[in-house]
C-alpha atoms as a PDB file:
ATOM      1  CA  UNK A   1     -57.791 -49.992  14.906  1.00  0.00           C
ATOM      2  CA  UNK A   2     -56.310 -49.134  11.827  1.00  0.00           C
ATOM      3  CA  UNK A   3     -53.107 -47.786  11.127  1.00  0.00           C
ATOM      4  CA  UNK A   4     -54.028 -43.986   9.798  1.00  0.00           C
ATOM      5  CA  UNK A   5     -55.316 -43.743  14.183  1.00  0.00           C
ATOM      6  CA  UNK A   6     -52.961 -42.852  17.171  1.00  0.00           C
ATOM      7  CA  UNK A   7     -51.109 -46.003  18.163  1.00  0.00           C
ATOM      8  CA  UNK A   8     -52.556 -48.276  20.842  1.00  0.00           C
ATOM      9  CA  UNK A   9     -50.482 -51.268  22.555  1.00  0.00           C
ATOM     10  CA  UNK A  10     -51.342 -54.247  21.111  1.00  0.00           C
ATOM     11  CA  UNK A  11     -50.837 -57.727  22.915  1.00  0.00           C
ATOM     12  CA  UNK A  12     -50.206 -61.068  21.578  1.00  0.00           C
ATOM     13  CA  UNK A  13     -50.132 -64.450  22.973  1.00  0.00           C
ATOM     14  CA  UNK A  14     -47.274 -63.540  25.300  1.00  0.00           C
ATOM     15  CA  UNK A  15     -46.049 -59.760  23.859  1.00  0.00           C
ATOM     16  CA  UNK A  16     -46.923 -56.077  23.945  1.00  0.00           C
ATOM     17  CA  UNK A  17     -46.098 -54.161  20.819  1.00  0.00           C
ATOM     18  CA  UNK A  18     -45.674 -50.511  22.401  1.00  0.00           C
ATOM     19  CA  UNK A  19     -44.711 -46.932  21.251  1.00  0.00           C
ATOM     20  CA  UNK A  20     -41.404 -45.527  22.578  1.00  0.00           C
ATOM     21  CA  UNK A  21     -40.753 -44.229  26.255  1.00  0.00           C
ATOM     22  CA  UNK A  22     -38.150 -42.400  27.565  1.00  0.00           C
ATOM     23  CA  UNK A  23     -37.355 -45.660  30.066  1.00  0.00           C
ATOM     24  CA  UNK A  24     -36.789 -47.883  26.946  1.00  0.00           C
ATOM     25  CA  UNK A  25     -33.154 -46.521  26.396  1.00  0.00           C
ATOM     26  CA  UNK A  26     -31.599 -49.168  29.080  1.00  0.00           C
ATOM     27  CA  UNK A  27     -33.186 -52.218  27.546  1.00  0.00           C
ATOM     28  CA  UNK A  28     -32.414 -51.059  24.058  1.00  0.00           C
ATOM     29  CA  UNK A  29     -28.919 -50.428  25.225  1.00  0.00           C
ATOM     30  CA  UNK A  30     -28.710 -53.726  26.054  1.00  0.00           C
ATOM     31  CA  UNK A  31     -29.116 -55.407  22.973  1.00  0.00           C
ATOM     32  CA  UNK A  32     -28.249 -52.962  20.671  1.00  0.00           C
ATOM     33  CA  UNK A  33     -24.679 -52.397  22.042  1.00  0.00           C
ATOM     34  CA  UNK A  34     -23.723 -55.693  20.544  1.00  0.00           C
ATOM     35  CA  UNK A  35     -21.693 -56.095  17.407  1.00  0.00           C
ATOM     36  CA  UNK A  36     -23.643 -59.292  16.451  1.00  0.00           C
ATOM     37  CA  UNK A  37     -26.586 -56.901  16.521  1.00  0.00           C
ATOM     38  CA  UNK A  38     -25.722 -54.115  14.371  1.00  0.00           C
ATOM     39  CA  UNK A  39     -23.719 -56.839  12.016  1.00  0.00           C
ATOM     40  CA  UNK A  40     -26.100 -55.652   9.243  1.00  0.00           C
ATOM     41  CA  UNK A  41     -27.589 -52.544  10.515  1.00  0.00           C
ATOM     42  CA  UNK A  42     -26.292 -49.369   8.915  1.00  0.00           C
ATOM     43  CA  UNK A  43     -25.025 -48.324  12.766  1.00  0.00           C
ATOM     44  CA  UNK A  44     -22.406 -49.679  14.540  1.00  0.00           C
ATOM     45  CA  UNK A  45     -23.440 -50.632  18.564  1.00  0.00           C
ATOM     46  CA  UNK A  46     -25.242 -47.930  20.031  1.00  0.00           C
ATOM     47  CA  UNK A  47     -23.655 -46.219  22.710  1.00  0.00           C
ATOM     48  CA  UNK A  48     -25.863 -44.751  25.499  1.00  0.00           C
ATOM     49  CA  UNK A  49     -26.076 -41.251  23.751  1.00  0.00           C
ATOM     50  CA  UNK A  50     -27.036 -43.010  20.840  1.00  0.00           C
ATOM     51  CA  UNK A  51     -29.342 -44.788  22.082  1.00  0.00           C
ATOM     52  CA  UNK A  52     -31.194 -41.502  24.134  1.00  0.00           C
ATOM     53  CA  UNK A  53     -31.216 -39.721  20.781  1.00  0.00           C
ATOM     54  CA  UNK A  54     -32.772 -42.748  19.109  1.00  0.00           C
ATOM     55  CA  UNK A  55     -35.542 -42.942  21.489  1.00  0.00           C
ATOM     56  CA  UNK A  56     -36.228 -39.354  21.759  1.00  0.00           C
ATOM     57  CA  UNK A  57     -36.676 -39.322  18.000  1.00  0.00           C
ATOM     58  CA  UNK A  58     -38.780 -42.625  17.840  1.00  0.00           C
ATOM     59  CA  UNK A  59     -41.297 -41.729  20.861  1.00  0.00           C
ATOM     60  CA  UNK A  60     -43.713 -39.560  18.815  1.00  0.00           C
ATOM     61  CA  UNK A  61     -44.248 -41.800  16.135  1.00  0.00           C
ATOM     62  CA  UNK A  62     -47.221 -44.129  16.573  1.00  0.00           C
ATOM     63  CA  UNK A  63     -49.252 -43.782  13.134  1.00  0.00           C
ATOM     64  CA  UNK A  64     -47.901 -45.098   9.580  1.00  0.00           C
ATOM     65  CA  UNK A  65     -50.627 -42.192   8.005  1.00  0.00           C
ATOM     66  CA  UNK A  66     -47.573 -39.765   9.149  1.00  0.00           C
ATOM     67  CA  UNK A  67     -44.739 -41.901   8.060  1.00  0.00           C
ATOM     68  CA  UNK A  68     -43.822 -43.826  10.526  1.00  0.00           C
ATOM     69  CA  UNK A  69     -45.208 -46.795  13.416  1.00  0.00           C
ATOM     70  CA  UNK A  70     -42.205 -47.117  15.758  1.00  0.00           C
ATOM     71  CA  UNK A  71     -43.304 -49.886  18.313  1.00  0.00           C
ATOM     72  CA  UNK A  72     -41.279 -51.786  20.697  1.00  0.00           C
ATOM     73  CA  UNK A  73     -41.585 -55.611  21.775  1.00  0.00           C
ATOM     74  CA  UNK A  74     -42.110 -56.364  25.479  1.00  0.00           C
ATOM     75  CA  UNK A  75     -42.444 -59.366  27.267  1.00  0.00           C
ATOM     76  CA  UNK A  76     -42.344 -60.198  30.762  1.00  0.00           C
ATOM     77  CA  UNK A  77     -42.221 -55.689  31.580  1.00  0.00           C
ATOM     78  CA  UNK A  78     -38.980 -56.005  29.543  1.00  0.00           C
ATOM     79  CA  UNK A  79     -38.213 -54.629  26.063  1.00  0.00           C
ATOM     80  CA  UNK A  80     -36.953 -57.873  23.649  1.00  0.00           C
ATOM     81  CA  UNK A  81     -36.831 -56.418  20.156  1.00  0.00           C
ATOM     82  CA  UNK A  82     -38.260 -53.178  18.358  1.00  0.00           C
ATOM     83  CA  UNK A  83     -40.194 -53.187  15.008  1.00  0.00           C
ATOM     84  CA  UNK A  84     -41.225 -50.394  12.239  1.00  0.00           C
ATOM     85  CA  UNK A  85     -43.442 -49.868   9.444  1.00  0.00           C
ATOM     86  CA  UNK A  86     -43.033 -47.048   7.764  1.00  0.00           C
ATOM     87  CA  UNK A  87     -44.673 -45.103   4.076  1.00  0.00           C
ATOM     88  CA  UNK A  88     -42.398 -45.535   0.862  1.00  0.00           C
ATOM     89  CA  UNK A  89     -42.747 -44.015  -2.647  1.00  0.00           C
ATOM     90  CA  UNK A  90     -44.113 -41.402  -1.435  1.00  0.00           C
ATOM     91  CA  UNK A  91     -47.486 -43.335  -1.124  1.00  0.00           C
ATOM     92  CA  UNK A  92     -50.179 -44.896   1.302  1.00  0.00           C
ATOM     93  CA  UNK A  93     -50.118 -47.947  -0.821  1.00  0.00           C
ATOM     94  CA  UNK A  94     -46.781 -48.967   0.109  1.00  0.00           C
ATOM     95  CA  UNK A  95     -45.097 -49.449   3.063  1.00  0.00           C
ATOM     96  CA  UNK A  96     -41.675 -50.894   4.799  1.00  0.00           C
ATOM     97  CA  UNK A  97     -41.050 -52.868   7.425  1.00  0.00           C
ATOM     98  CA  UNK A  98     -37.769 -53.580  10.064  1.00  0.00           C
ATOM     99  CA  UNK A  99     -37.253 -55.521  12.755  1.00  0.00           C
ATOM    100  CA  UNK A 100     -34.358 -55.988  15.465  1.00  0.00           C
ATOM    101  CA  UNK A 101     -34.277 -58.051  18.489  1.00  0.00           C
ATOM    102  CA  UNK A 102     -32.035 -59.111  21.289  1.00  0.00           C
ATOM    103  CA  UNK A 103     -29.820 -62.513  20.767  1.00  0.00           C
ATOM    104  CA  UNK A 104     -31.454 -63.653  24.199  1.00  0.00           C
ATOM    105  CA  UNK A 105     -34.676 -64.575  22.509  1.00  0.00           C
ATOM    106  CA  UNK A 106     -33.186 -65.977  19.760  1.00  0.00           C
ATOM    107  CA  UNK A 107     -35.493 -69.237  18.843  1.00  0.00           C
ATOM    108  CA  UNK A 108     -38.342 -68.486  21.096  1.00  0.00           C
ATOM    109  CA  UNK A 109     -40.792 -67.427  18.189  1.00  0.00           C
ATOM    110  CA  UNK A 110     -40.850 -63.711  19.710  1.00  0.00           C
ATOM    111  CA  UNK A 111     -39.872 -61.901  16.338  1.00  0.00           C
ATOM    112  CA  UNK A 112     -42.134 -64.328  14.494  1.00  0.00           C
ATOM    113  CA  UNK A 113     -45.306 -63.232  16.823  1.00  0.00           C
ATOM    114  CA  UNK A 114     -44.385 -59.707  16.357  1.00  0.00           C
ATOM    115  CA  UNK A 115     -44.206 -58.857  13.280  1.00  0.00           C
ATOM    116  CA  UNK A 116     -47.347 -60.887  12.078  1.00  0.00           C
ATOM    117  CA  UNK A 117     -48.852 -58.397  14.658  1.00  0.00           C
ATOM    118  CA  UNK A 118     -47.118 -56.122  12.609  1.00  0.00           C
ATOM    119  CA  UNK A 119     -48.576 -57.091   9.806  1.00  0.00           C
ATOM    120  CA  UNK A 120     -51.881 -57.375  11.052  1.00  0.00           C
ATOM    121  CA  UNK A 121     -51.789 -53.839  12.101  1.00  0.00           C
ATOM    122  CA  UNK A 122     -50.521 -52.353   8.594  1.00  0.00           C
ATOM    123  CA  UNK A 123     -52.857 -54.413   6.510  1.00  0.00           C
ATOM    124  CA  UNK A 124     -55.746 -53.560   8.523  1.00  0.00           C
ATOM    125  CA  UNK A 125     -55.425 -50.154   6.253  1.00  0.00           C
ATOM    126  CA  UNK A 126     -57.609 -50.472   3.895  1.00  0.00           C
ATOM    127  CA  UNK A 127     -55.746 -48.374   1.351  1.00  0.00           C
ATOM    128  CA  UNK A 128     -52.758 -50.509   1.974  1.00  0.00           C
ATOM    129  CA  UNK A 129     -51.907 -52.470  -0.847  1.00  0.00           C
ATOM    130  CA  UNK A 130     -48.101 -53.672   0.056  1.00  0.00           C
ATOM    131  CA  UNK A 131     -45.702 -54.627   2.182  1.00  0.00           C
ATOM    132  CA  UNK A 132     -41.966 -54.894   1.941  1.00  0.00           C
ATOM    133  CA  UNK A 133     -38.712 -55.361   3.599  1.00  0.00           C
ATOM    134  CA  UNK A 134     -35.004 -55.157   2.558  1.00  0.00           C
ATOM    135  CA  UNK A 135     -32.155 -56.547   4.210  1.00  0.00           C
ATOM    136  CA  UNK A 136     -28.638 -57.014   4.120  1.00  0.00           C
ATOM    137  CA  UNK A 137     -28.831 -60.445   2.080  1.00  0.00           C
ATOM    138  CA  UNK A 138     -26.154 -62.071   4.424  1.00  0.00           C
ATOM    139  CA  UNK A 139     -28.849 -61.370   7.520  1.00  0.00           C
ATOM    140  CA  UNK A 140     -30.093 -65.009   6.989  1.00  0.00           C
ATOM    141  CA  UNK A 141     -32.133 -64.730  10.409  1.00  0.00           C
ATOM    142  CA  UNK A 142     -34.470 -61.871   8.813  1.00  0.00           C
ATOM    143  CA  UNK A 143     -34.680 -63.340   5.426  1.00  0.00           C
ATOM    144  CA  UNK A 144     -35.895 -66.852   7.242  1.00  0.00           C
ATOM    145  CA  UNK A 145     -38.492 -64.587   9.794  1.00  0.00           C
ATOM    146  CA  UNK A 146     -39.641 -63.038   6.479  1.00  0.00           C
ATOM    147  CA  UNK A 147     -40.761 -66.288   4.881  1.00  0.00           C
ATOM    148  CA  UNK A 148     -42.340 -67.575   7.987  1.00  0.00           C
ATOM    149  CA  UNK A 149     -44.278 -64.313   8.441  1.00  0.00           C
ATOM    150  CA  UNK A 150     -45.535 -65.222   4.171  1.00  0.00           C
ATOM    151  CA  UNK A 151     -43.040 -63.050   2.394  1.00  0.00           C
ATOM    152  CA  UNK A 152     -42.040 -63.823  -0.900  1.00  0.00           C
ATOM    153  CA  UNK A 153     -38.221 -62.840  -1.841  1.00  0.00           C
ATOM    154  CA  UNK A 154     -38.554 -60.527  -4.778  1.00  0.00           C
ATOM    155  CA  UNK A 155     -35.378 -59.415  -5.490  1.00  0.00           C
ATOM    156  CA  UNK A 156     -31.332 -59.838  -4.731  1.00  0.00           C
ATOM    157  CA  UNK A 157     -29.414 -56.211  -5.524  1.00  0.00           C
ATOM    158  CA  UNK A 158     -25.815 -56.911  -5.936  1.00  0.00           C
ATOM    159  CA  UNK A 159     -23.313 -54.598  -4.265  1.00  0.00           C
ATOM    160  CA  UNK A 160     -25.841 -51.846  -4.281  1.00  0.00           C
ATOM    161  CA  UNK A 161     -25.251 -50.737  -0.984  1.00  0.00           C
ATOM    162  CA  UNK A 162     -21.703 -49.066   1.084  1.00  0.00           C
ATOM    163  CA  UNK A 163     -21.617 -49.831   4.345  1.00  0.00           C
ATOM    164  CA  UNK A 164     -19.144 -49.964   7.353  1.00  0.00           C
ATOM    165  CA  UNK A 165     -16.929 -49.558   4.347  1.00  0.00           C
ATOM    166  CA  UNK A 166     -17.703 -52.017   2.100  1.00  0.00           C
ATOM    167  CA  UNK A 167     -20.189 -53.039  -0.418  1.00  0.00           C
ATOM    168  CA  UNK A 168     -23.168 -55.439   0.585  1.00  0.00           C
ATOM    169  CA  UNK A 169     -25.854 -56.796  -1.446  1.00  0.00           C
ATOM    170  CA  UNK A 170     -29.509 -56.336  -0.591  1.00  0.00           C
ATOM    171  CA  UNK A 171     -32.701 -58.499  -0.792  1.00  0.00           C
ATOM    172  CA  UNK A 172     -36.221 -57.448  -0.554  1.00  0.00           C
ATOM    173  CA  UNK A 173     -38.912 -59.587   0.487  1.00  0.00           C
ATOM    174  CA  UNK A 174     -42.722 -58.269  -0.286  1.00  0.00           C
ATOM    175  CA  UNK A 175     -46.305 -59.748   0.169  1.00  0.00           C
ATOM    176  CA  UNK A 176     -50.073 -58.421  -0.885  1.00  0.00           C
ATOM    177  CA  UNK A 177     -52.584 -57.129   1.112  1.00  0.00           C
ATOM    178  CA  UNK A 178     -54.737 -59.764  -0.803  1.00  0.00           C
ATOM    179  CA  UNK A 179     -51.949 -62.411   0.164  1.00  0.00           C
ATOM    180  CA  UNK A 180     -51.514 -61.596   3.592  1.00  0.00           C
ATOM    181  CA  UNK A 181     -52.969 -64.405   6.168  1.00  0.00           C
ATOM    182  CA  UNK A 182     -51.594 -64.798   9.208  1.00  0.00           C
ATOM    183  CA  UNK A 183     -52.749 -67.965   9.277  1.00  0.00           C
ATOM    184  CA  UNK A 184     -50.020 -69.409   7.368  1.00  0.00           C
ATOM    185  CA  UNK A 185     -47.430 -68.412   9.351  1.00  0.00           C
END
């Protein structure tokens, strides 16, 4: 499958990447309702309105050749963590990834399995040429998960960003389709 098709669940080892259902908000809720969570995300904990809005928006998009793969992580019937890819620069040659998952699978090498599937699945576009993804440069957790997955850090932005009222700095992390092996990680 390739990434320009309608989405398919994919399963790993011991996950399910999925598209968005209406049923998702509770486990979503769940993790995303923590501060810890949202520390670096642009929102503050979701409340449940949030989080039906969220989901609402995020169930029709399962293809990256309109913009946007929105996939959650289950395992064990239970969502764990959500990831993204998503077009940039107005391009199919580039494209973004995020991740977020719940403090209760912290260590278990969940979000590492995931988004190498991830990867796998974006890359398998052949007109894909890179992958990239920025983060608060504090969010040591996703800066470590993107080395392990084989992403290079590019670049450290300082104070480029406002948010939750004050400035942050951002990193990006990138790799090549040519580079990609998921292999290595």
């Amino acid at each position: 499958m390739t990434v320009s098709e309608v989405f398919e669940p994919v399963s790993t080892e011991r996950l399910v990447l999925r598209g968005y259902r209406a049923d998702d908000v509770d486990d979503l809720l769940r993790y995303y309702s923590r501060r810890e969570v949202c520390r670096f995300l642009f929102d503050d904990p979701w409340t449940i309105e949030h989080a039906r809005k969220v989901v609402e928006r995020k169930v029709s998009r399962r293809s990256l050749s309109d913009g946007d793969l929105a996939l959650v992580v289950e395992y064990e019937g239970r969502v764990v963590g959500n990831v993204g890819a998503w077009s940039i620069e107005g391009t199919e040659h580039s494209a973004e990834l995020g991740w977020v998952f719940s403090p209760e699978v912290a260590g278990k090498g969940f979000a590492t399995e995931a988004v190498t599937a991830l990867l796998d699945l974006v890359f398998a576009s052949p007109s894909l040429h890179r992958v990239r993804a920025q983060m608060d440069a504090r969010n040591d957790a996703s800066a470590r998960l993107a080395r392990r997955v084989g992403m290079r850090r590019e670049a450290h932005f300082r104070e480029d960003m406002w948010v939750k009222g004050e400035w942050t700095d951002t990193v990006v992390f990138a790799v090549l389709a040519d580079e990609w092996s998921p292999t290595s990680c």
